[in-house]
C-alpha atoms as a PDB file:
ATOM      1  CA  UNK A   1      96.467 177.114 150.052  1.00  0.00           C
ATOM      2  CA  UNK A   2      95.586 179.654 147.196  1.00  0.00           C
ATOM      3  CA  UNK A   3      94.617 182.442 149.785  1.00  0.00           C
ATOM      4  CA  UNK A   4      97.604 181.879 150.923  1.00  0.00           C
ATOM      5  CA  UNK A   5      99.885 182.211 147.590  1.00  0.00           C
ATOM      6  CA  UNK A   6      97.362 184.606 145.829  1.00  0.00           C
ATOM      7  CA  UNK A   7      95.349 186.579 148.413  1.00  0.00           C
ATOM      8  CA  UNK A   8      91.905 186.836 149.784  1.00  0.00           C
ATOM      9  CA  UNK A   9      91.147 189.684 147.319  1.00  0.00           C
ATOM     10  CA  UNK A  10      92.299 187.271 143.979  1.00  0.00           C
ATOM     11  CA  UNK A  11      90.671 184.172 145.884  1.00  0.00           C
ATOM     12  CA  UNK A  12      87.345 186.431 145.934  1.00  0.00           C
ATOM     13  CA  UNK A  13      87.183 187.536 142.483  1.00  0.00           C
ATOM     14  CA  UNK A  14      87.733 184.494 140.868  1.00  0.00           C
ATOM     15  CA  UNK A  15      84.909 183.404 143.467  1.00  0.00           C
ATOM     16  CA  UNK A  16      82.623 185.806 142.586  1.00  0.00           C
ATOM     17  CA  UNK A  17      83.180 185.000 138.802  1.00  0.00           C
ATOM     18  CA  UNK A  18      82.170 181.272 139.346  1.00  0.00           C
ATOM     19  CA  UNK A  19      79.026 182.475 141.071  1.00  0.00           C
ATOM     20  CA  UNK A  20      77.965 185.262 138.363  1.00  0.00           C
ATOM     21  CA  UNK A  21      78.738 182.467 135.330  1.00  0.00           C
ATOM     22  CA  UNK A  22      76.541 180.177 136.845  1.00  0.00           C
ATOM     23  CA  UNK A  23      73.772 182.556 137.755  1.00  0.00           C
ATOM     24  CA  UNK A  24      73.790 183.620 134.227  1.00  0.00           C
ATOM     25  CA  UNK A  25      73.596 179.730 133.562  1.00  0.00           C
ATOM     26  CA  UNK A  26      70.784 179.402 135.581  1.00  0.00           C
ATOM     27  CA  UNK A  27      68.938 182.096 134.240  1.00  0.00           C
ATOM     28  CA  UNK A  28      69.000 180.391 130.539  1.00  0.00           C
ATOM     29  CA  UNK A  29      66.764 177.427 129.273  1.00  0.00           C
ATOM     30  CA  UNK A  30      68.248 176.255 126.224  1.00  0.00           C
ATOM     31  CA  UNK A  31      66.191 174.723 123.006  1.00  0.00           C
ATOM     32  CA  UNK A  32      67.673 171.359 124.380  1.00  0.00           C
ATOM     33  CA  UNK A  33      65.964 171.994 127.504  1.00  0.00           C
ATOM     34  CA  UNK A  34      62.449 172.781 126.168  1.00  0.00           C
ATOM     35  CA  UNK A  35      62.683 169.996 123.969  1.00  0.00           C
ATOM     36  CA  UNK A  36      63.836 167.532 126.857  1.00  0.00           C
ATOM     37  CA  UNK A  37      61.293 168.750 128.905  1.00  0.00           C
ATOM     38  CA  UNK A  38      58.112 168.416 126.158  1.00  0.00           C
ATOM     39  CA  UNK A  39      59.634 165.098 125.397  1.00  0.00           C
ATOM     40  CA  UNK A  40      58.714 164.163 129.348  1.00  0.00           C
ATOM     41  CA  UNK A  41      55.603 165.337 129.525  1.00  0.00           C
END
Protein backbone atom coordinates (compact mmCIF):
# COMPACT_ATOMS: atom_id res chain seq x y z
CA UNK A 1 0.00 0.00 0.00
CA UNK A 2 2.68 2.74 0.80
CA UNK A 3 4.77 1.84 -2.39
CA UNK A 4 1.95 2.37 -3.91
CA UNK A 5 0.91 6.04 -2.54
CA UNK A 6 4.60 7.09 -1.85
CA UNK A 7 6.98 5.22 -4.18
CA UNK A 8 9.59 2.57 -4.11
CA UNK A 9 12.31 5.26 -3.81
CA UNK A 10 10.43 6.97 -0.37
CA UNK A 11 9.47 3.26 0.72
CA UNK A 12 13.42 2.57 0.48
CA UNK A 13 14.75 5.39 2.33
CA UNK A 14 12.68 5.29 5.14
CA UNK A 15 13.78 1.46 4.94
CA UNK A 16 17.17 2.03 4.91
CA UNK A 17 16.81 4.52 7.90
CA UNK A 18 15.19 1.76 10.13
CA UNK A 19 18.09 -0.50 9.27
CA UNK A 20 21.05 2.17 9.89
CA UNK A 21 19.17 3.27 13.47
CA UNK A 22 19.21 -0.08 14.55
CA UNK A 23 22.68 -1.00 13.43
CA UNK A 24 23.86 1.96 15.30
CA UNK A 25 21.69 0.38 18.20
CA UNK A 26 23.35 -2.67 17.95
CA UNK A 27 26.64 -1.40 17.92
CA UNK A 28 26.09 0.32 21.57
CA UNK A 29 26.16 -1.47 25.06
CA UNK A 30 24.74 0.83 27.42
CA UNK A 31 25.86 1.17 31.37
CA UNK A 32 22.42 -0.65 31.91
CA UNK A 33 23.66 -3.38 29.89
CA UNK A 34 27.06 -3.95 31.60
CA UNK A 35 25.47 -3.70 34.78
CA UNK A 36 22.62 -6.29 33.81
CA UNK A 37 25.03 -8.44 32.50
CA UNK A 38 27.68 -8.43 35.78
CA UNK A 39 24.56 -8.74 37.80
CA UNK A 40 24.10 -12.40 35.88
CA UNK A 41 27.19 -13.60 36.13
Amino acid sequence: MLREAMGDAVVDHYVRAAEVELEDFDRVVTDYEVARGFERS
